[in-house]
Protein backbone atom coordinates (compact mmCIF):
# COMPACT_ATOMS: atom_id res chain seq x y z
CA UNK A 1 2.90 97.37 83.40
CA UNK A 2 4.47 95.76 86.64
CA UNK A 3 7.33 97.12 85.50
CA UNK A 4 6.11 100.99 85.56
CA UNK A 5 6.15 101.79 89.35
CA UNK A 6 10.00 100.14 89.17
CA UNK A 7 10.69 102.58 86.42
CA UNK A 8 9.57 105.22 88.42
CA UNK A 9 10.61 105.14 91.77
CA UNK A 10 14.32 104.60 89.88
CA UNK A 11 13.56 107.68 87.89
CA UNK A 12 13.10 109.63 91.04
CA UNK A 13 16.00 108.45 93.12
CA UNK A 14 18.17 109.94 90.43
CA UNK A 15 16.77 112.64 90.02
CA UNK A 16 16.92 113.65 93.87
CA UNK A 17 20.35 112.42 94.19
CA UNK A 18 21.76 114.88 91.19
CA UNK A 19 19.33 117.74 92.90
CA UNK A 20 20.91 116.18 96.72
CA UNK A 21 24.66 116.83 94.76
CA UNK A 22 24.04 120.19 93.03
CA UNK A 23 22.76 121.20 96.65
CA UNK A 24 25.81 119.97 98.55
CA UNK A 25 27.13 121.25 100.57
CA UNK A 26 24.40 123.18 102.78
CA UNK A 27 25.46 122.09 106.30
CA UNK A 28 28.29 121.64 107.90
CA UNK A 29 31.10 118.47 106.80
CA UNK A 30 32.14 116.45 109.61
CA UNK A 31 35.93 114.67 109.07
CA UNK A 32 37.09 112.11 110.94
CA UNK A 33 40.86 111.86 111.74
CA UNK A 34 41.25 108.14 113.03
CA UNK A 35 44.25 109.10 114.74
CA UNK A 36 44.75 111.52 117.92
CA UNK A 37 45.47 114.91 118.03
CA UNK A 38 48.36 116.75 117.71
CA UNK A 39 50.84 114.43 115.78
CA UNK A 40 52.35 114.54 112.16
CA UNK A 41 48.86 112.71 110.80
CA UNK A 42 46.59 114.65 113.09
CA UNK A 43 48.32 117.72 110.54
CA UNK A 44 47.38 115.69 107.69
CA UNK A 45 44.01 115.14 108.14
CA UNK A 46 43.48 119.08 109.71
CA UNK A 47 45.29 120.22 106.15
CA UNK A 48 42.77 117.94 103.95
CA UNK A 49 39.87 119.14 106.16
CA UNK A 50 41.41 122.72 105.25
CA UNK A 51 41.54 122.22 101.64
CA UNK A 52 37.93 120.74 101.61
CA UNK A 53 36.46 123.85 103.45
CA UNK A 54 38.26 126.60 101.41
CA UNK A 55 37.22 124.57 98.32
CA UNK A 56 33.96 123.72 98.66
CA UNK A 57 33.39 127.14 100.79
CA UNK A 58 32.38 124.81 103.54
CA UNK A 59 32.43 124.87 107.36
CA UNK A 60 34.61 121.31 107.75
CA UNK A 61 34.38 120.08 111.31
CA UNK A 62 37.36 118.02 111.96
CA UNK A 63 36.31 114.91 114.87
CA UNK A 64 39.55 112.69 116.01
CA UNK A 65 38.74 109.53 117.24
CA UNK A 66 41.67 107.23 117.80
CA UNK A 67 42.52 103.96 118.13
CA UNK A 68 43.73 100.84 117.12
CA UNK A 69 46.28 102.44 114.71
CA UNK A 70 43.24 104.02 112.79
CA UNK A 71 41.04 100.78 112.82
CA UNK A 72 38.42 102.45 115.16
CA UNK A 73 37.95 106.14 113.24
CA UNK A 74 37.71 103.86 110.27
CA UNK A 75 34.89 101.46 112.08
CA UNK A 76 33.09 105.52 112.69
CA UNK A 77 33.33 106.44 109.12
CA UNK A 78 32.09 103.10 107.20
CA UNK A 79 28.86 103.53 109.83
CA UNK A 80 28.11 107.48 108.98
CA UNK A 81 25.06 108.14 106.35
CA UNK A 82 26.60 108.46 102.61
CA UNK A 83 25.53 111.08 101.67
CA UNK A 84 28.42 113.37 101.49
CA UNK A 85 28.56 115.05 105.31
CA UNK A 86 30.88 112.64 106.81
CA UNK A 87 34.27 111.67 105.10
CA UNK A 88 38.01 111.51 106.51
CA UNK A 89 41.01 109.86 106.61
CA UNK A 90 41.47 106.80 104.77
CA UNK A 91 45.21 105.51 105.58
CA UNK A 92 46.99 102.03 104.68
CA UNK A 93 45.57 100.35 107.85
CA UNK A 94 42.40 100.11 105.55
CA UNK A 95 44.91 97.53 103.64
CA UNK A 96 46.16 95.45 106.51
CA UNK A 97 43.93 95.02 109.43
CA UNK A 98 41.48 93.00 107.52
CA UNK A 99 44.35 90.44 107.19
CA UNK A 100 44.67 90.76 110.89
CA UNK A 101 41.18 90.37 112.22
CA UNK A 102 41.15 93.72 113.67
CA UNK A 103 38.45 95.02 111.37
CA UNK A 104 34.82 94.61 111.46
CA UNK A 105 34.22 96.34 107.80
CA UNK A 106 34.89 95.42 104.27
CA UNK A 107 37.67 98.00 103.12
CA UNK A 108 36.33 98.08 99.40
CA UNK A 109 32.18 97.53 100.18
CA UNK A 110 32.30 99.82 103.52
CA UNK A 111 34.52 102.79 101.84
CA UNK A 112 34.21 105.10 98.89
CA UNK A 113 37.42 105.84 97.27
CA UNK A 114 37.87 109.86 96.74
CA UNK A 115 41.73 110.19 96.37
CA UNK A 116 45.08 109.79 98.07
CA UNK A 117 47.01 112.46 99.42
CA UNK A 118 50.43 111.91 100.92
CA UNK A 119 52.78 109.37 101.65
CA UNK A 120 55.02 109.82 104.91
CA UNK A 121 58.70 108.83 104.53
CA UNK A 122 59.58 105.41 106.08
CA UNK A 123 63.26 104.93 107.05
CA UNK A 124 65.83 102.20 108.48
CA UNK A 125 68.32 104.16 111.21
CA UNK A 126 71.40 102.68 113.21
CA UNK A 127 72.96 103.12 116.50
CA UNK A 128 76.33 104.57 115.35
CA UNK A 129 77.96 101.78 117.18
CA UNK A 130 76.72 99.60 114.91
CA UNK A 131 78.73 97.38 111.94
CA UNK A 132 76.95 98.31 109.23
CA UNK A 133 76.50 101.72 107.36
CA UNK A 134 74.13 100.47 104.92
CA UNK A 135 70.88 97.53 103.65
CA UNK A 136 74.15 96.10 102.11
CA UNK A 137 76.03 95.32 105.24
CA UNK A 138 73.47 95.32 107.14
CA UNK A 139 72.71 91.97 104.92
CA UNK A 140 76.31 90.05 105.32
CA UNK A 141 75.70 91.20 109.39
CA UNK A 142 72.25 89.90 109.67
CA UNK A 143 73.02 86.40 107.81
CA UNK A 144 76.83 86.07 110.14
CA UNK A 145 75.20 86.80 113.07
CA UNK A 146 71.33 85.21 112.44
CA UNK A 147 68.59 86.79 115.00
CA UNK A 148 71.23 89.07 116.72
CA UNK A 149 70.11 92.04 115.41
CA UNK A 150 67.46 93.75 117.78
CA UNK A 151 65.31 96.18 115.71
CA UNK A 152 62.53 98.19 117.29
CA UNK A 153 59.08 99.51 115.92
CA UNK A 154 56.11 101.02 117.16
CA UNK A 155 54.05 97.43 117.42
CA UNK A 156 53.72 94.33 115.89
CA UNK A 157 51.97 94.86 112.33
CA UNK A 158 52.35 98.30 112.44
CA UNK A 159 54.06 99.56 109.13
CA UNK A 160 57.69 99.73 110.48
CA UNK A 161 57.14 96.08 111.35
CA UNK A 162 55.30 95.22 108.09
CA UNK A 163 58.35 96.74 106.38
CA UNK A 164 61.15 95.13 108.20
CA UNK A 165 59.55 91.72 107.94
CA UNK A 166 59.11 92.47 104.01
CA UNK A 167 63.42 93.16 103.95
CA UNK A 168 63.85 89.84 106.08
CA UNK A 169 62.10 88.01 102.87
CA UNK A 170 64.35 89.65 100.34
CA UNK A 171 67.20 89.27 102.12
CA UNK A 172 66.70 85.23 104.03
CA UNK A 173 67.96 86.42 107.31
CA UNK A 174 65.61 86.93 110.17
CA UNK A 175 65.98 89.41 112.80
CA UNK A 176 64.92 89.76 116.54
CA UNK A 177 61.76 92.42 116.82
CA UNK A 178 61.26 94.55 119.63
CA UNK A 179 58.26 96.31 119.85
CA UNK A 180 56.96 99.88 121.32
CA UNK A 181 54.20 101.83 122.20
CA UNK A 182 55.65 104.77 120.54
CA UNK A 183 58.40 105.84 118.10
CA UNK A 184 60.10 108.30 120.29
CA UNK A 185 61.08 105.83 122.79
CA UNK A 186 62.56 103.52 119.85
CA UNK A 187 64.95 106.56 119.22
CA UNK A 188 65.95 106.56 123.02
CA UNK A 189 66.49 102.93 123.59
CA UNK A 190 68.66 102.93 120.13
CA UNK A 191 70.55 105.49 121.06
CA UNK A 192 71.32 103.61 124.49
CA UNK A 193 72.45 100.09 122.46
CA UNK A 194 69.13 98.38 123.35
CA UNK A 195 67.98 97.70 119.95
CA UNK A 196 70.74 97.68 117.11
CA UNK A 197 69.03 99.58 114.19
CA UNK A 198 65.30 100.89 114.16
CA UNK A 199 62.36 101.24 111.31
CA UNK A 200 60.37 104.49 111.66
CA UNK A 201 56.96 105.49 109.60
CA UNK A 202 58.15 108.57 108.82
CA UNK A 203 61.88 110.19 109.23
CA UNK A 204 59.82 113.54 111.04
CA UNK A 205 60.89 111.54 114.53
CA UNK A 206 64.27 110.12 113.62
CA UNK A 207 65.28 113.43 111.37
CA UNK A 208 66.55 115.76 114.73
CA UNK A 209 69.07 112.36 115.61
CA UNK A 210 70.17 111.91 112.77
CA UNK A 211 71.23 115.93 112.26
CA UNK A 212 72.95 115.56 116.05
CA UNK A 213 74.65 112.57 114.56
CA UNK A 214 73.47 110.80 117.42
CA UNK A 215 71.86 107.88 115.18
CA UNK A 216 72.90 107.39 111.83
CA UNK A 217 70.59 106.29 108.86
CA UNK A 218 70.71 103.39 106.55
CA UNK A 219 68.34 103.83 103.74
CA UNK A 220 64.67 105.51 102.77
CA UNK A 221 61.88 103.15 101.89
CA UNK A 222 60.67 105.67 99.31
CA UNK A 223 60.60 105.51 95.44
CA UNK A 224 62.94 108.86 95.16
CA UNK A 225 65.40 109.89 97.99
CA UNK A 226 64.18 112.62 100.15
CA UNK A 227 64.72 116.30 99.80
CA UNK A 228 65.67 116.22 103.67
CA UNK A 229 68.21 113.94 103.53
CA UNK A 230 69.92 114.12 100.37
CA UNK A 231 72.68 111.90 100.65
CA UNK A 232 70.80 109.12 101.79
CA UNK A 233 70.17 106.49 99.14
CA UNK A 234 66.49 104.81 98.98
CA UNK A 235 66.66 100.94 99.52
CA UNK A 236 65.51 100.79 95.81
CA UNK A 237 68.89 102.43 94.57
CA UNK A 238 70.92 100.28 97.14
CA UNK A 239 69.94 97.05 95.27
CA UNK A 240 66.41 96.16 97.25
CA UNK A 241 64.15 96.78 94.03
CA UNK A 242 60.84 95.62 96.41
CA UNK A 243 61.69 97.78 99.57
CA UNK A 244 59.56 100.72 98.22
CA UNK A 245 56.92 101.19 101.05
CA UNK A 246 54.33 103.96 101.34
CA UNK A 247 52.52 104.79 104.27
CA UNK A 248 49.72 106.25 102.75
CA UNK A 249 46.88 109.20 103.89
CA UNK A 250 44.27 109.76 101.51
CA UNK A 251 40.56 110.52 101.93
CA UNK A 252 37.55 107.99 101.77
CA UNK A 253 34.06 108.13 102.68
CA UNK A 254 31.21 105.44 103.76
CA UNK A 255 30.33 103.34 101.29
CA UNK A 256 28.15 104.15 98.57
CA UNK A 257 28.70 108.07 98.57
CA UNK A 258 26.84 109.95 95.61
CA UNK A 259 29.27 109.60 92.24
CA UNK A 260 28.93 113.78 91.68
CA UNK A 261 29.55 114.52 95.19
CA UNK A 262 32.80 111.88 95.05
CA UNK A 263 34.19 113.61 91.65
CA UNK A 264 33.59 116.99 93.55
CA UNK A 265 35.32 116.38 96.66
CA UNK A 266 38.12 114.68 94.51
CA UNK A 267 38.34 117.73 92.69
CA UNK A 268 38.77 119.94 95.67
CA UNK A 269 41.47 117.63 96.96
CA UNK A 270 43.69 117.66 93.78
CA UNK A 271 43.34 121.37 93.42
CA UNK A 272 44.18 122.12 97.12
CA UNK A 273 47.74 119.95 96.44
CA UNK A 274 48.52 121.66 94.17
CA UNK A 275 49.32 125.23 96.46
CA UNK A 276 52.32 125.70 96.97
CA UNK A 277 51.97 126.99 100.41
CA UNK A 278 50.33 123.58 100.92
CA UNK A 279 52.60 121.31 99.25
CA UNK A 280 55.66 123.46 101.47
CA UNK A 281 53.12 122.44 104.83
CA UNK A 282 53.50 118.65 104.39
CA UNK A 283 56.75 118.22 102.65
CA UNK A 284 57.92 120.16 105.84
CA UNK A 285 56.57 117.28 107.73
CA UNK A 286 58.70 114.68 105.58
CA UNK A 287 55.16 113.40 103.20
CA UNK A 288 55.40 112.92 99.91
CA UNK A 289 52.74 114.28 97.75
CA UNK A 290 50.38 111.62 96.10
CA UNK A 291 47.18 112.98 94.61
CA UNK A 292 45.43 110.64 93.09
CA UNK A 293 43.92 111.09 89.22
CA UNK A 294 40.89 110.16 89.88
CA UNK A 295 38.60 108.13 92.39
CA UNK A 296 38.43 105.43 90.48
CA UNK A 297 43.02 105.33 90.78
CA UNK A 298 42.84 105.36 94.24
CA UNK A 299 40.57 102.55 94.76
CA UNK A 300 43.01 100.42 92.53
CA UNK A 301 45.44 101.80 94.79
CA UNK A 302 44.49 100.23 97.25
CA UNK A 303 43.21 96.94 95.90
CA UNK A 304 46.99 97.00 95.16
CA UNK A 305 47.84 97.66 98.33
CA UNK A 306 45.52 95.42 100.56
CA UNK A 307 47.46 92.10 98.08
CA UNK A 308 50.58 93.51 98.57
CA UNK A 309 50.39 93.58 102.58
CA UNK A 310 48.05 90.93 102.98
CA UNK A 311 51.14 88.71 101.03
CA UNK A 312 53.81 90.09 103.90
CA UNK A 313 51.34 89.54 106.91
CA UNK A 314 50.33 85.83 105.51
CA UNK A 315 54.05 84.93 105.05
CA UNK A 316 55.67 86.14 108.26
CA UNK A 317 52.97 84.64 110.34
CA UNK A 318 52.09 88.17 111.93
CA UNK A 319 49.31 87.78 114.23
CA UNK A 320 47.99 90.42 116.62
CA UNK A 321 47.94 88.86 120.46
C-alpha cells in the first residue's frame, strides 16, 4: 500500500507532461545563439530559429549572448527550465572545453540532444610566397625546416588550432603557432609574410583571397571537397585519412527536455533542411548540411566527438592561460 501514493504521483507526472507536449508551444521560444551578432554563426543560429518558428507556427525569440567561444551561451542554456521554451545552439565547443576547464556543466547531463545542423568548412591556406602548394610538401617543409613554419589561428584551442595540432600528430613535425583574436587579421598578417600558412574555421573569410589570388589554399578539412572551391582536394584525398574535421552547429536544449517535445523540435529541424531555399542560405555561407536522424544520432555524435578532441587536447598539452 506504501507503494500506492508512488504509483500515483508517477501516474500524474506523465500524464501532465504528454498534456504539457500536446500543448506546446503556447508562448513564445526563446533561442540562444552563444555567439555575437552578425557573423557567419550568428546566420546559423537566426536560420534554425527561422525554421523552428515557421514549423512549429511559433514566435522564436532569438537572444545572443557571447563569449568564451560559445562556453558562456552554453553556461545560459544548461541553466534555463526544460521544458521546451528555451533551446539554441549547441556547437563543438560543447566537445572541447570540458577538456579545458572552461566549462562549469556536464555536456551530456546539462544538454538534451535534438539534432545537428551544419558543419562550416575548415581549410589550410598559404602565403603564395610560400614552398609548398600542398599537406604533401607542406610535410617534407615542415620536417627540413622543424618549428619554422609560423601558422596563425583565431586562439589557442580554438578549432583551427585543435586541427593543426591534430596534422602535427599525423605528420611528426611540429610547427610554431601564432595566435589571434580574430580570423580576418590572420588573412592580413599572411598576406604580409608574418605567418607562413594559416588554418581558418570556415573558408567564408579566406574564400575572397583566395579568388584575388592573393593567398593560395592547401587543402579542405572536409569529408567531400567543396562546391566553392572545386579544384581543391580535401586533406582526406591528399593522403591524411584522419584530417576530416567538422566544426559543427546543431541545436540542444537544457537537460532533461520532455522526449515528445525533443522528437517534435527534431522534426521541425530536419524538415526545415530540407528547403531548398534553405539549404542554398547556408551552403552560400560555405556549411555543409548535417541533419541529424534522430536525437538519439546526435547525442552519439557528440559522445564521438567530445573522445575525439579530448584525445588531441590531452596529447598536445593544450592548456588555456
Amino acid at each position: 500500500m506504501k507503494s500506492f501514493p508512488y504509483f500515483l504521483a508517477t501516474a500524474v507526472l506523465a500524464f501532465s507532461a504528454v498534456a504539457h507536449a500536446d500543448d506546446w508551444p503556447s508562448k513564445p521560444i526563446k533561442f540562444i545563439v552563444p555567439f555575437p551578432p552578425g557573423g557567419p554563426t550568428d546566420m546559423i543560429g537566426r536560420t534554425a530559429a527561422d525554421i523552428l518558428s515557421k514549423q512549429l507556427k511559433a514566435t522564436v525569440v532569438v537572444e545572443n549572448r557571447p563569449g568564451a567561444n560559445g562556453v558562456l551561451g552554453l553556461d545560459v542554456l544548461s541553466k534555463a527550465p526544460p521544458d521546451g521554451y528555451t533551446v539554441g545552439i549547441t556547437a563543438i565547443t560543447l566537445a572541447t572545453a570540458p577538456h579545458l576547464g572552461l566549462s562549469k556543466w556536464d555536456p551530456f547531463k546539462d544538454f538534451t540532444p535534438i539534432s545537428n545542423m551544419v558543419a562550416t568548412t575548415p581549410i589550410f591556406v598559404a602565403n603564395n610566397a610560400a614552398p609548398y602548394n600542398n599537406l604533401k610538401e607542406l610535410t617534407a617543409y615542415a620536417k627540413a625546416n622543424p618549428n619554422k613554419v609560423a601558422y596563425g589561428t583565431p586562439g589557442v584551442a580554438t578549432i583551427p588550432h585543435l586541427a593543426a595540432e591534430l596534422f602535427q600528430s599525423q605528420i611528426g613535425a611540429k610547427f610554431n603557432h601564432i595566435p589571434y583574436k580574430g580570423a580576418v587579421q590572420q588573412i592580413t598578417d599572411l598576406i604580409g609574410g608574418q605567418t607562413q600558412f594559416d588554418s581558418q574555421s570556415s573558408l567564408v573569410v579566406a574564400l575572397p583571397f583566395i579568388k584575388d589570388k592573393r593567398i593560395k589554399p592547401l587543402a579542405v578539412m572536409t569529408e567531400t571537397r567543396s562546391p566553392a572551391l572545386p579544384d581543391v582536394p580535401t586533406a582526406k584525398e591528399s593522403g591524411y585519412p584522419e584530417m576530416v574535421v567538422v566544426p559543427w552547429f546543431g541545436v540542444g536544449g537544457p537537460g532533461g527536455l520532455p522526449p515528445e517535445i525533443t522528437k517534435k523540435m527534431h522534426e521541425a529541424l530536419v524538415k526545415g533542411l530540407a528547403e531548398k531555399e534553405t539549404q542554398d542560405k547556408l551552403i552560400a555561407l560555405g556549411n555543409v548540411l548535417l541533419p541529424s536522424k534522430s536525437p538519439q544520432e546526435f547525442a552519439t555524435y557528440i559522445r564521438d566527438e567530445y573522445n575525439r578532441w579530448g584525445k588531441v587536447i590531452k596529447d598536445a598539452n593544450i592548456k588555456i592561460e
